[in-house]
Protein backbone atom coordinates (compact mmCIF):
# COMPACT_ATOMS: atom_id res chain seq x y z
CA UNK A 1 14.60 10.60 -16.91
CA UNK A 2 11.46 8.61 -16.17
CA UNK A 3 8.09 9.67 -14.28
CA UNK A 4 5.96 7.37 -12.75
CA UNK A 5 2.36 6.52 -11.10
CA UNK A 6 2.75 5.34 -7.62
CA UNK A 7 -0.33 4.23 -5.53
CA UNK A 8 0.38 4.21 -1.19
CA UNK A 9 -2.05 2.53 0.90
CA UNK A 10 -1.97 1.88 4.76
CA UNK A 11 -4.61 0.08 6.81
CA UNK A 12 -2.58 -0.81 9.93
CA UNK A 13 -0.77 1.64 12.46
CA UNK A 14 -1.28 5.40 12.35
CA UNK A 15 -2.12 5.44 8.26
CA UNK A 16 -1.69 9.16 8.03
CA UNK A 17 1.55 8.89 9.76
CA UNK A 18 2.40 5.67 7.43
CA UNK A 19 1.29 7.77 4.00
CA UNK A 20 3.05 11.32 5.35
CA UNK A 21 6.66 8.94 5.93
CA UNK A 22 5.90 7.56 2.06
CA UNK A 23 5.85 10.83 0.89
CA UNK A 24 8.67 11.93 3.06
CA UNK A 25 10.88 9.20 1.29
CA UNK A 26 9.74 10.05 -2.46
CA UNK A 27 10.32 14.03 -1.33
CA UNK A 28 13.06 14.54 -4.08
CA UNK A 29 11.07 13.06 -6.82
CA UNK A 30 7.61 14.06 -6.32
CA UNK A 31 5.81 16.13 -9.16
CA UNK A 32 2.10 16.04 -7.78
CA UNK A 33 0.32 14.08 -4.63
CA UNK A 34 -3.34 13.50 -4.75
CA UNK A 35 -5.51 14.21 -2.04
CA UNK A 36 -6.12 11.16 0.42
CA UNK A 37 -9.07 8.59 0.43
CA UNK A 38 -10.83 6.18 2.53
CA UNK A 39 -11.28 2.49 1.32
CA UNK A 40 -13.06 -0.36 1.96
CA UNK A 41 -10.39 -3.33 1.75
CA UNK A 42 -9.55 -5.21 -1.97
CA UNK A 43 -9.48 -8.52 -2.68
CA UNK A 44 -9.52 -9.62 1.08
CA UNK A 45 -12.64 -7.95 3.13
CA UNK A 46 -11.58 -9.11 6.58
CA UNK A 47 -9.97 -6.07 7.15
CA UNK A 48 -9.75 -2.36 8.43
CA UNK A 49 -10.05 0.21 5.53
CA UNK A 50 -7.41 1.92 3.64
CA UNK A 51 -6.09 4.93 3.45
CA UNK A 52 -5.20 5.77 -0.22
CA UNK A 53 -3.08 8.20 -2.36
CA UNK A 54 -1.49 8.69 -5.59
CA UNK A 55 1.48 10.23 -6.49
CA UNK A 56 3.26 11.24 -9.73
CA UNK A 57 7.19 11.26 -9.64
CA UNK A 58 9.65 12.21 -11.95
CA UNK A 59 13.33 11.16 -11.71
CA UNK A 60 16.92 9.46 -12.91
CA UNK A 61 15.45 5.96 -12.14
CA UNK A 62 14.61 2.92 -14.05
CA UNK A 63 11.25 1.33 -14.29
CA UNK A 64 12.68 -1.76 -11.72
CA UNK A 65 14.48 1.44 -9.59
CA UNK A 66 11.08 2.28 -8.82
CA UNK A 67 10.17 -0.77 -7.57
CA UNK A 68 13.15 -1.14 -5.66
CA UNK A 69 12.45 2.62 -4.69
CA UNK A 70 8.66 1.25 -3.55
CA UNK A 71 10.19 -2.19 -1.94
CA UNK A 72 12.18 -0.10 0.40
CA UNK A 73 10.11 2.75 1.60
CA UNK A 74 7.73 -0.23 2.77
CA UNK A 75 9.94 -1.91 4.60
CA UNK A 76 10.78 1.35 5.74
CA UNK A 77 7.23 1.67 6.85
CA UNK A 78 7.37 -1.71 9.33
CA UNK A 79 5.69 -3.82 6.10
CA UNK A 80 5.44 -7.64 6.94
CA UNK A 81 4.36 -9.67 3.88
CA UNK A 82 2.10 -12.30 4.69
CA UNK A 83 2.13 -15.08 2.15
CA UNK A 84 -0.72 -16.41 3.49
CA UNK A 85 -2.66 -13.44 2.78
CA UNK A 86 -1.46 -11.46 -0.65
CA UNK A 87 -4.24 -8.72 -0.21
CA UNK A 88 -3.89 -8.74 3.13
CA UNK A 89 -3.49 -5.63 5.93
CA UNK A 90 -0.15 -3.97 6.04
CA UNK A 91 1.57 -0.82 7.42
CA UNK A 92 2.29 0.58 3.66
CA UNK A 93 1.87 -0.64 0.20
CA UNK A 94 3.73 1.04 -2.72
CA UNK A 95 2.59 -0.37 -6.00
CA UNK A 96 3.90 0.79 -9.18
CA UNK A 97 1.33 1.97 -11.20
CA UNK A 98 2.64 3.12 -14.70
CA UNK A 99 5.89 4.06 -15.87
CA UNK A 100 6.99 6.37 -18.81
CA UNK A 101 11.00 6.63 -19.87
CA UNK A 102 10.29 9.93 -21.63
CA UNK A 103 7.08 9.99 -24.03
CA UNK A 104 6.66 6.31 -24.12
CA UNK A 105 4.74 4.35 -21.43
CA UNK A 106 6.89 1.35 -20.55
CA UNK A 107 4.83 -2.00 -21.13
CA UNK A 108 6.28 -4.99 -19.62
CA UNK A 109 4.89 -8.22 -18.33
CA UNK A 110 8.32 -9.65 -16.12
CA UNK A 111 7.39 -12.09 -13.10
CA UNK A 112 9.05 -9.44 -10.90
CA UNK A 113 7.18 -5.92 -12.54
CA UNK A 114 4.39 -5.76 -14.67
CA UNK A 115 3.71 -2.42 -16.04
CA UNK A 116 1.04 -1.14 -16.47
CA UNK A 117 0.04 -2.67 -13.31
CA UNK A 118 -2.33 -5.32 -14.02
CA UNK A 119 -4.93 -4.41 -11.79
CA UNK A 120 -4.52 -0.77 -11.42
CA UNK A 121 -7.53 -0.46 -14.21
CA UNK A 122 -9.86 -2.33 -12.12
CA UNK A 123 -9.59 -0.04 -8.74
CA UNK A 124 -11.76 2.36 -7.91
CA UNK A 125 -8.93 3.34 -5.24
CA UNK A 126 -6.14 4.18 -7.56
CA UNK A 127 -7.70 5.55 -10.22
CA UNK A 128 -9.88 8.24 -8.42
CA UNK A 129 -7.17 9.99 -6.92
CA UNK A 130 -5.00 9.07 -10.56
CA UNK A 131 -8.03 11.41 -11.55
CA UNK A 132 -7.75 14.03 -9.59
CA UNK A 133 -4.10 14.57 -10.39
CA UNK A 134 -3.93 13.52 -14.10
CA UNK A 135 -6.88 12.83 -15.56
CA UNK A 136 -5.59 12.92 -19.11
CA UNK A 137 -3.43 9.86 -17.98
CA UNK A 138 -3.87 6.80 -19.93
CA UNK A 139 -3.06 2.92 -19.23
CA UNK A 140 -1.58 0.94 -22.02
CA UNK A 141 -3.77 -1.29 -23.14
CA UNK A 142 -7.08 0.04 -21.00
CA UNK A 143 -7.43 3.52 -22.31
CA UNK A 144 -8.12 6.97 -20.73
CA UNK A 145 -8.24 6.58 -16.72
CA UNK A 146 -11.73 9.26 -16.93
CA UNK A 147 -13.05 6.07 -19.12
CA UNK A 148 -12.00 3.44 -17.12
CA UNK A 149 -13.43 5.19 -14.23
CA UNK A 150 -16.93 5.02 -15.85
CA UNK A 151 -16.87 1.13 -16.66
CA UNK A 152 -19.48 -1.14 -14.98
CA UNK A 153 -17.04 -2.70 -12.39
CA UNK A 154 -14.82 0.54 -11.45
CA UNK A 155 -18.25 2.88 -11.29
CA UNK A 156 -19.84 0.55 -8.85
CA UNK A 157 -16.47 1.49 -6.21
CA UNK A 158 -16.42 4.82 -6.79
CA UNK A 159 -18.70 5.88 -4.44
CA UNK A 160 -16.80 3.79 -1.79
CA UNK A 161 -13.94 6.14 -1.62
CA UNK A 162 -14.33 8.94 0.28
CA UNK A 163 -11.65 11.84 0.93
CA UNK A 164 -9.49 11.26 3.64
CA UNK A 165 -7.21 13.91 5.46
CA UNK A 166 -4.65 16.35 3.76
CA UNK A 167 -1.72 15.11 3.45
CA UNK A 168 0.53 17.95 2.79
């Protein structure tokens, strides 16, 4: 038994409609959804915002099943990868945020899944509503997710992200 972080974003299409589907589709191994959030656009500003949300899940799956788990509810969700454009606008992104296979966090740095993600300590977007939801949460190697939310680089998004609609 494993639980996991998983961040959903949407800036394309009807993103409360995109997010609501995600969560439909993780239904049998959800444990707690954050609230939603508005976003301004990471790593590639010529963009519409995102809609954000994190979710904790729990479940008989391996740290790469959730990726495969993540890999198909976005294509689920219409998602066209761009390789011209790696932060670029999509229906739905699923990104794997942390993994634990019982007490331990799983640390791994594989070409196909890094865990902890290796940005997730850096946004502003995941680790507000991580916050909300789990604050007692840490990421391997970056600490406490309350302290990471208070470093120079993450503080300066925070007040970016603004609450979105409910989601459930």
């Amino acid at each position: 038994m494993t639980r996991a972080v998983l961040a959903l974003g949407s800036n394309l299409g009807d993103q409360e409609a995109n997010l609501r589907k995600a969560l439909d589709g993780l239904d049998e191994y959800l444990v707690e959804v954050s609230g939603s959030y508005w976003t301004p656009p990471w790593g590639d500003p010529d963009q519409p915002e995102y809609l954000n949300a994190v979710v904790l899940v729990e479940g008989d799956v391996t740290a790469g099943g959730w990726l495969e788990l993540a890999h198909g509810l976005e294509q689920a969700g219409g998602r066209v990868r761009d390789p011209e454009r790696r932060f670029g606008p999509r229906t739905l992104d699923v990104d794997v945020i942390a993994v634990w296979d019982g007490d331990e966090q799983v640390v791994q740095d594989d070409p196909v899944l890094t865990l902890p993600h290796p940005r997730a300590h850096l946004r502003a977007f995941v680790l507000v509503p991580l916050a909300e939801i789990a604050p007692e949460i840490e990421l391997a190697g970056h600490g406490a997710i309350t302290d990471l939310l208070k470093t120079d680089e993450v503080a300066a998004d925070v007040p970016t992200v603004r609450p979105g609609p409910p989601l459930r």
